[in-house]
C-alpha atoms as a PDB file:
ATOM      1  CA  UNK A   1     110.944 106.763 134.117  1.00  0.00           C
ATOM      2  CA  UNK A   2     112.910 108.847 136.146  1.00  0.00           C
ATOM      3  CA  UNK A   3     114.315 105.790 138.649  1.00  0.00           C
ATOM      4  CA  UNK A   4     113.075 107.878 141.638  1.00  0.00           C
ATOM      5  CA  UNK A   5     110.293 106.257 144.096  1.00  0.00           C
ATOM      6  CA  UNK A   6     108.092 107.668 146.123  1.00  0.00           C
ATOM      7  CA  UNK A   7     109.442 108.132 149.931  1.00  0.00           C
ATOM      8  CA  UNK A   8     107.277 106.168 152.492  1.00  0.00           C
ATOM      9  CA  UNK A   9     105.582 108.484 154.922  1.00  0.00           C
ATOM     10  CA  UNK A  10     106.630 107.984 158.358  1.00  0.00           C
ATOM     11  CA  UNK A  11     104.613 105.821 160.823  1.00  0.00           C
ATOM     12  CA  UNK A  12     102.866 108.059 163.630  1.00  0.00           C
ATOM     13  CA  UNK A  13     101.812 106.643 167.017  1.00  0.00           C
ATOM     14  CA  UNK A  14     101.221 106.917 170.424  1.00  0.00           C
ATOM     15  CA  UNK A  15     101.559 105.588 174.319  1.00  0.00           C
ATOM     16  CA  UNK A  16      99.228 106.078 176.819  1.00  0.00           C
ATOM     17  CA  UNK A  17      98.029 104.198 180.019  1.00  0.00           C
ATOM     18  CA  UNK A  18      94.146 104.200 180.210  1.00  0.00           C
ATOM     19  CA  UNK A  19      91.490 102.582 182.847  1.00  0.00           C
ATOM     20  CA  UNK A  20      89.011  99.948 181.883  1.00  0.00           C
ATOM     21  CA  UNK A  21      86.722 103.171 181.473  1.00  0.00           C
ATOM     22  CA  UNK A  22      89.102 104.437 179.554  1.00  0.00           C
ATOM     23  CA  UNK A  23      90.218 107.229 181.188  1.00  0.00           C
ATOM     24  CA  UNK A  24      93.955 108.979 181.439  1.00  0.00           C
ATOM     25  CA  UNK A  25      93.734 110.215 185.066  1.00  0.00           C
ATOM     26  CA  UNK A  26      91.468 109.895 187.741  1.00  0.00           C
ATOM     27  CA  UNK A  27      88.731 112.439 189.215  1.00  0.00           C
ATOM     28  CA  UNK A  28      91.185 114.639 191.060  1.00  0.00           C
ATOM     29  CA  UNK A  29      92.123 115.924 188.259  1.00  0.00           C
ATOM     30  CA  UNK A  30      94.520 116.250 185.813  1.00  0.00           C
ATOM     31  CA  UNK A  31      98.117 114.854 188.174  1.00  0.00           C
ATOM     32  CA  UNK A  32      95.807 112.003 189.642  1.00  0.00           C
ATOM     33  CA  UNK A  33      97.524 109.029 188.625  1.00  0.00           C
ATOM     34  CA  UNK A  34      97.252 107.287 192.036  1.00  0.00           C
ATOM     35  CA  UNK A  35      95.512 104.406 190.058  1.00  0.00           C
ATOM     36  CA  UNK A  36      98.057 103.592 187.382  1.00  0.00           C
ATOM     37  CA  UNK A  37     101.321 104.282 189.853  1.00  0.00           C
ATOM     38  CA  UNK A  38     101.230  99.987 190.908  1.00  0.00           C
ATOM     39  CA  UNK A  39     101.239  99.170 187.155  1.00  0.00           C
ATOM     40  CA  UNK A  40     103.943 101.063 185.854  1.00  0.00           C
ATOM     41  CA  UNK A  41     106.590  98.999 186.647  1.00  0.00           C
ATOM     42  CA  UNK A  42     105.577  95.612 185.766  1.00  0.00           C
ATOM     43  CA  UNK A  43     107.408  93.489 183.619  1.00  0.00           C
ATOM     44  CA  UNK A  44     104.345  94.370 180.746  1.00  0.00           C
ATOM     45  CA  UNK A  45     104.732  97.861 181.194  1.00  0.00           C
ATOM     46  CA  UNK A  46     108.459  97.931 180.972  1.00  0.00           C
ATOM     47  CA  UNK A  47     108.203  95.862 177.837  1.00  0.00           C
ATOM     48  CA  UNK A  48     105.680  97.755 176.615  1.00  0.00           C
ATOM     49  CA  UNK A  49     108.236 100.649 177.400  1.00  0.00           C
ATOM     50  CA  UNK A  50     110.813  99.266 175.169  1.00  0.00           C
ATOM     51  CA  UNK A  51     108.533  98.307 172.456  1.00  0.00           C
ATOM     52  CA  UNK A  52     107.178 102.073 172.157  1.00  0.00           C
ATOM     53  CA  UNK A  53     110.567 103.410 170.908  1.00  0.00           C
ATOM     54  CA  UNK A  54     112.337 101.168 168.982  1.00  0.00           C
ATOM     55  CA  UNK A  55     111.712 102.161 166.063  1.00  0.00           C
ATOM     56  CA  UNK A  56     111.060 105.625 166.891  1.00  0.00           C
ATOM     57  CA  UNK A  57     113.429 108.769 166.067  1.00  0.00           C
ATOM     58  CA  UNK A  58     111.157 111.373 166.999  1.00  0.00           C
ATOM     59  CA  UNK A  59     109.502 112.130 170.115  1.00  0.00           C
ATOM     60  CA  UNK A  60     106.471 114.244 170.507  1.00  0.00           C
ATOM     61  CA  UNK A  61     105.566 115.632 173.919  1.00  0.00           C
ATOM     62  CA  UNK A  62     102.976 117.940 175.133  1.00  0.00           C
ATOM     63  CA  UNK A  63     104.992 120.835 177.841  1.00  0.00           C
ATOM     64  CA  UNK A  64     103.253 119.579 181.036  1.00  0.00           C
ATOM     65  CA  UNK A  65     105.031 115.863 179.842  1.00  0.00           C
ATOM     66  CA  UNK A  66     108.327 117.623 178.635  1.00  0.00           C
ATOM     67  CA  UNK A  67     108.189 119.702 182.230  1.00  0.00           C
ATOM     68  CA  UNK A  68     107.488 115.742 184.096  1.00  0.00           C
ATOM     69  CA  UNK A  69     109.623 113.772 182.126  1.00  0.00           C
ATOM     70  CA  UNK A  70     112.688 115.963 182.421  1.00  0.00           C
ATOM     71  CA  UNK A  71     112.814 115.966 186.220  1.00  0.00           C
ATOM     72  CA  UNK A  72     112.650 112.777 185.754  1.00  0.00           C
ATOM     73  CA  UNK A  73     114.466 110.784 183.144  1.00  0.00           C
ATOM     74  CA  UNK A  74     117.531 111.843 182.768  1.00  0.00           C
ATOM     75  CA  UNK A  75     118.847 110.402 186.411  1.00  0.00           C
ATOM     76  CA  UNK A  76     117.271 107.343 184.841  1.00  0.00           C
ATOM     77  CA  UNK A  77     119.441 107.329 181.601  1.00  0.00           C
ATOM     78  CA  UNK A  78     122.616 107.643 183.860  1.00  0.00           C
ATOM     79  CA  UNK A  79     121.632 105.686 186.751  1.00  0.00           C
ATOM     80  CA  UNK A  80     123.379 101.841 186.877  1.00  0.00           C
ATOM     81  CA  UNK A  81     121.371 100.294 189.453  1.00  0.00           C
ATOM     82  CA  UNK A  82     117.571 101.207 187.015  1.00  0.00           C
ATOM     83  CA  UNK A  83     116.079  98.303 185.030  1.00  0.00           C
ATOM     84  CA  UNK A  84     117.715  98.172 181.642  1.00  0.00           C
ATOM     85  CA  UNK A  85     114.711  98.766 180.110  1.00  0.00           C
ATOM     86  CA  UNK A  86     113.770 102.110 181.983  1.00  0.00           C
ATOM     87  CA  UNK A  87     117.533 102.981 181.245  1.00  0.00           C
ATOM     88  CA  UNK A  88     117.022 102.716 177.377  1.00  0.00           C
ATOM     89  CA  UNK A  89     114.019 104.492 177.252  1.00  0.00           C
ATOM     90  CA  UNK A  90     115.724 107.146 179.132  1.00  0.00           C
ATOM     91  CA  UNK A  91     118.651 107.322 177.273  1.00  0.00           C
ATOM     92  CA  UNK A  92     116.739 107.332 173.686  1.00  0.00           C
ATOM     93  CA  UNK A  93     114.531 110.206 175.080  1.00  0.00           C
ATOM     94  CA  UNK A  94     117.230 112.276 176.264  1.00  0.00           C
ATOM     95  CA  UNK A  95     119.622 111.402 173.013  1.00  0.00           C
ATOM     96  CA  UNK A  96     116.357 111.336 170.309  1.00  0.00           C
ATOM     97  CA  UNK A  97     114.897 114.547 168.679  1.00  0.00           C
ATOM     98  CA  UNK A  98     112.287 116.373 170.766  1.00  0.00           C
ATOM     99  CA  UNK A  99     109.067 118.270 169.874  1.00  0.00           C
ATOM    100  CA  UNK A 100     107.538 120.239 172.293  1.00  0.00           C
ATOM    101  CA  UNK A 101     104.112 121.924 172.121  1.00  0.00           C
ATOM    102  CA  UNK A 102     103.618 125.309 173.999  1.00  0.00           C
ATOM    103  CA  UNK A 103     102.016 128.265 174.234  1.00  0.00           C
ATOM    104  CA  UNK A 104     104.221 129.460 176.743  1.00  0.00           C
ATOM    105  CA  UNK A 105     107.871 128.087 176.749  1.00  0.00           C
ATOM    106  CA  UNK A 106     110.058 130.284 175.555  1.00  0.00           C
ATOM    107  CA  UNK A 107     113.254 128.453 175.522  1.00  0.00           C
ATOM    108  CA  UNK A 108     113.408 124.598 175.030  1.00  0.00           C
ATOM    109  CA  UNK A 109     114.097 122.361 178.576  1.00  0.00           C
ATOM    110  CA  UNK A 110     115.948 119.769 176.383  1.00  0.00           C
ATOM    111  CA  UNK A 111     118.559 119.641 174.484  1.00  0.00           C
ATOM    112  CA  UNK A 112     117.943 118.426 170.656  1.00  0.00           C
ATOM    113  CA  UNK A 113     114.163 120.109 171.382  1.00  0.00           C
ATOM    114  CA  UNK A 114     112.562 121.960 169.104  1.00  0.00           C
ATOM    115  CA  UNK A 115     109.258 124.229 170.218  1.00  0.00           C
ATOM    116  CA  UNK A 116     106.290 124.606 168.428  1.00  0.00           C
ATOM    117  CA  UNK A 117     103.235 126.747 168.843  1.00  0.00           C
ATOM    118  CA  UNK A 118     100.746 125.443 166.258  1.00  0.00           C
ATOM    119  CA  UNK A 119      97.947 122.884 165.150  1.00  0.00           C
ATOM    120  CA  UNK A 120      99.272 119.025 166.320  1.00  0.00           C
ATOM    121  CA  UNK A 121      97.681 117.966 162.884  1.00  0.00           C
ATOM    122  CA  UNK A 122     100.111 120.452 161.016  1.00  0.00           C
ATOM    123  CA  UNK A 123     103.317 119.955 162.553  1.00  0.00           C
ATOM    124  CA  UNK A 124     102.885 115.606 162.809  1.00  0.00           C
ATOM    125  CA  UNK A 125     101.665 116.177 159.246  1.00  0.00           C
ATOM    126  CA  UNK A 126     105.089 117.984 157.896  1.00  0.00           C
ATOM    127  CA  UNK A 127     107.267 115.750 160.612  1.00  0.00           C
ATOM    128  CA  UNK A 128     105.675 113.168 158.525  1.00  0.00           C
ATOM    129  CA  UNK A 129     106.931 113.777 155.065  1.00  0.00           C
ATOM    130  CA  UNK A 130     110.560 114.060 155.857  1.00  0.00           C
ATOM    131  CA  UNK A 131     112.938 112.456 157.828  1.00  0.00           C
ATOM    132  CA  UNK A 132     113.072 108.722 158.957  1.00  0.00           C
ATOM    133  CA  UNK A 133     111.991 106.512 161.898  1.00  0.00           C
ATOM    134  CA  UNK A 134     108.626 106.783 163.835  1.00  0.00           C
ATOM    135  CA  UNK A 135     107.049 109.659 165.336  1.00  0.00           C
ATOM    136  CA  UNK A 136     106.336 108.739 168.789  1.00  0.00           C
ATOM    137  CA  UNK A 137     103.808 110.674 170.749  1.00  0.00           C
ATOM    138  CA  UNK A 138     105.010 110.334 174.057  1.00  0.00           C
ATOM    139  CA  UNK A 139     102.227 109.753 176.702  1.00  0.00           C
ATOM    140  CA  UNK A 140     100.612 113.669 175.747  1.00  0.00           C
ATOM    141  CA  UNK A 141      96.579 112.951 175.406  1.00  0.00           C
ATOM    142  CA  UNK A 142      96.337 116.386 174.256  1.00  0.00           C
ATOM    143  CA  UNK A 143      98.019 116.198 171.221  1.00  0.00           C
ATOM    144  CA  UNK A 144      96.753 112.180 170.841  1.00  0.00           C
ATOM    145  CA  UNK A 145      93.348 113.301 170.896  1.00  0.00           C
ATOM    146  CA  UNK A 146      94.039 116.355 168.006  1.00  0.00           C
ATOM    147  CA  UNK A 147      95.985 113.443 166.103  1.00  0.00           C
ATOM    148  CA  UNK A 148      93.192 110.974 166.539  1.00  0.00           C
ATOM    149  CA  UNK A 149      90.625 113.793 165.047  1.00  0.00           C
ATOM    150  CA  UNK A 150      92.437 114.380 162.180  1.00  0.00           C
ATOM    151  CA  UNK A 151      92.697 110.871 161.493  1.00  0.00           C
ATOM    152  CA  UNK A 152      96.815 110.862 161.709  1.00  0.00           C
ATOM    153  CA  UNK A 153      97.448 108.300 164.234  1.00  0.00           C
ATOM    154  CA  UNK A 154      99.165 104.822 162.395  1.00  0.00           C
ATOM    155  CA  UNK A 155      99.538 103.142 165.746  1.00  0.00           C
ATOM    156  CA  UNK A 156      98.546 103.184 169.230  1.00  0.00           C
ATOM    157  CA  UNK A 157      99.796 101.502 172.080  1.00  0.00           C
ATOM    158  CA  UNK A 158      98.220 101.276 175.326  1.00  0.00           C
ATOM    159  CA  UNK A 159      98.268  99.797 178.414  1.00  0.00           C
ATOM    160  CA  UNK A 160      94.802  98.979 180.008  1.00  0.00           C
ATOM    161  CA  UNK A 161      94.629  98.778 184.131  1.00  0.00           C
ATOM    162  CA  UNK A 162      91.953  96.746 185.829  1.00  0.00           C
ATOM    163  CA  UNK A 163      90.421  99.286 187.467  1.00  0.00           C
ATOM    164  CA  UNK A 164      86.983 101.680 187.004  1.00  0.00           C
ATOM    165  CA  UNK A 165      87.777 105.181 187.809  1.00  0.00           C
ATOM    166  CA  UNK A 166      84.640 106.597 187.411  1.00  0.00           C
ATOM    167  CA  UNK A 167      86.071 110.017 186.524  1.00  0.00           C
ATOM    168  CA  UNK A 168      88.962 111.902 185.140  1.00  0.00           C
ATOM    169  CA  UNK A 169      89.780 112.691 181.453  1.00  0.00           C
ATOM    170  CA  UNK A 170      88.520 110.081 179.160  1.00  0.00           C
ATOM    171  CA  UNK A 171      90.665 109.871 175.778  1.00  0.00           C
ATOM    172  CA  UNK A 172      88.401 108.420 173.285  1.00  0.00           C
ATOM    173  CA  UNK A 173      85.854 111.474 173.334  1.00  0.00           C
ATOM    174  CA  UNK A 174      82.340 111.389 170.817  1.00  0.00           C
ATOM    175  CA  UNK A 175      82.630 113.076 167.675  1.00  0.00           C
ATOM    176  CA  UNK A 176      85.873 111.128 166.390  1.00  0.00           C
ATOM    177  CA  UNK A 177      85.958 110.156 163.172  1.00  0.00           C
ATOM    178  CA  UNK A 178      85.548 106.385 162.193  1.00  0.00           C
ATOM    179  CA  UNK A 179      88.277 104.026 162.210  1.00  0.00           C
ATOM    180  CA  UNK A 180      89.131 100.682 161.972  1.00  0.00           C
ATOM    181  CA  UNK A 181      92.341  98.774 164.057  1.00  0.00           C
ATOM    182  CA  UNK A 182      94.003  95.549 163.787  1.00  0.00           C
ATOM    183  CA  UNK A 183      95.643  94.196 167.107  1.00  0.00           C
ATOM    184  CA  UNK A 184      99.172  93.365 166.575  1.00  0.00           C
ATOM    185  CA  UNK A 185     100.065  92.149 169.801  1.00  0.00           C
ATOM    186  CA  UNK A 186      98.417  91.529 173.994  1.00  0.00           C
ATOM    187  CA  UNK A 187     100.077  90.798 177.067  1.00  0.00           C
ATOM    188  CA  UNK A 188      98.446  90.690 180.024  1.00  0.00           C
ATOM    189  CA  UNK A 189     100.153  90.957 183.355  1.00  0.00           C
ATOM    190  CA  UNK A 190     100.362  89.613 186.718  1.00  0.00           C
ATOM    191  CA  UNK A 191      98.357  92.620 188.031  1.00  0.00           C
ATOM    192  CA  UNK A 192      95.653  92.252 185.046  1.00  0.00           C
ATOM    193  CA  UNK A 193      97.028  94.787 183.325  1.00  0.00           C
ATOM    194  CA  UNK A 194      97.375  94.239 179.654  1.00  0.00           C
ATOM    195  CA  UNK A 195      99.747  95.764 176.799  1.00  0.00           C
ATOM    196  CA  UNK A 196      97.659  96.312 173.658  1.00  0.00           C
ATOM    197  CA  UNK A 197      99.076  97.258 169.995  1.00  0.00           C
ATOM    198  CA  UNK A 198      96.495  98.366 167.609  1.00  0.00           C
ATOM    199  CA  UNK A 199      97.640  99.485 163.870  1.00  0.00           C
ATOM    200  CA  UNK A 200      95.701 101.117 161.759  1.00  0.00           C
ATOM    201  CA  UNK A 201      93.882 100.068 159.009  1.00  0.00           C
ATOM    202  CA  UNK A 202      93.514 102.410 155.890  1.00  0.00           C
END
């Protein structure tokens, strides 16, 4: 024996906010989230906020998200009068390590960002195998949906709205592969809405 042990793989998951009809936006497109704006900061959601990077060291972000989420979260991380819980999401996302995907940055818009132009499947699978902490995708269907087709998603956690949309981007498409989940934890909320964590089972 050599005394050496085999490094754990690091867990992968992901955050969304989906309609009962499962859907990531509404039918105006791709920025209609008129729907989900009343649930996002309920005492659920914010916990639900917290609970997404805890354990996380690594956050994953598609570059429409990295473009949103930087106009927006930093005044968060230094602002005294925000719920601590939006505050220490803000601050870990601003302090934690970044990947961005894009085709078309050509200079990060974070510091501690690191830009990648290449399969979501490759680069989760090598962020995988070294470092430590989880690999939180951060609210980017895009690169959910590539992770969920390749079968490299460990945990998801989503938050599911009371409401029907009856269009917009659905993130559970046909043609997945099969897969089995164990649900590690509900809340539901005063609004209906309900925090869901689902691990996978392998």
């Amino acid at each position: 024996m050599t005394g050496t042990t085999a490094r754990a793989a690091r867990t992968v998951t992901a955050n969304l906010v989906l309609s009962l009809d499962g859907r990531y936006n509404g039918p105006g497109g791709a920025a209609d989230f008129g729907a989900f704006v009343p649930y996002a900061t309920t005492e659920v959601a914010r916990d639900q906020l917290t609970r997404i990077w805890e354990n996380a060291t690594t956050a994953v972000l598609g570059r429409v998200n990295a473009d949103g989420f930087l106009g927006f979260w930093p005044s968060v991380a230094d602002s005294e009068e925000a719920d601590p819980r939006d505050r220490g999401y803000a601050k870990w996302l601003v302090h934690t390590e970044k990947v961005v995907f894009s085709r078309t940055l050509t200079e990060a818009p974070w510091e501690r960002t690191r830009l990648v132009d290449a399969p979501a499947a490759d680069v989760i699978a090598d962020l995988r195998s070294t470092g430590e902490g989880d690999i939180l995708v951060n609210s980017s269907a895009s690169v959910i949906k590539a992770l969920l087709s390749a079968d490299l998603l460990d945990r998801l956690y989503l938050i599911v709205i009371p409401e029907i949309l009856g269009g917009g981007q659905r993130l559970f498409e046909d043609g997945l592969p099969d897969s089995r989940w164990k649900l590690t934890h509900h809340e539901v909320g005063e609004l209906g809405e309900t925090a869901l964590v689902y691990d996978r089972i392998r």
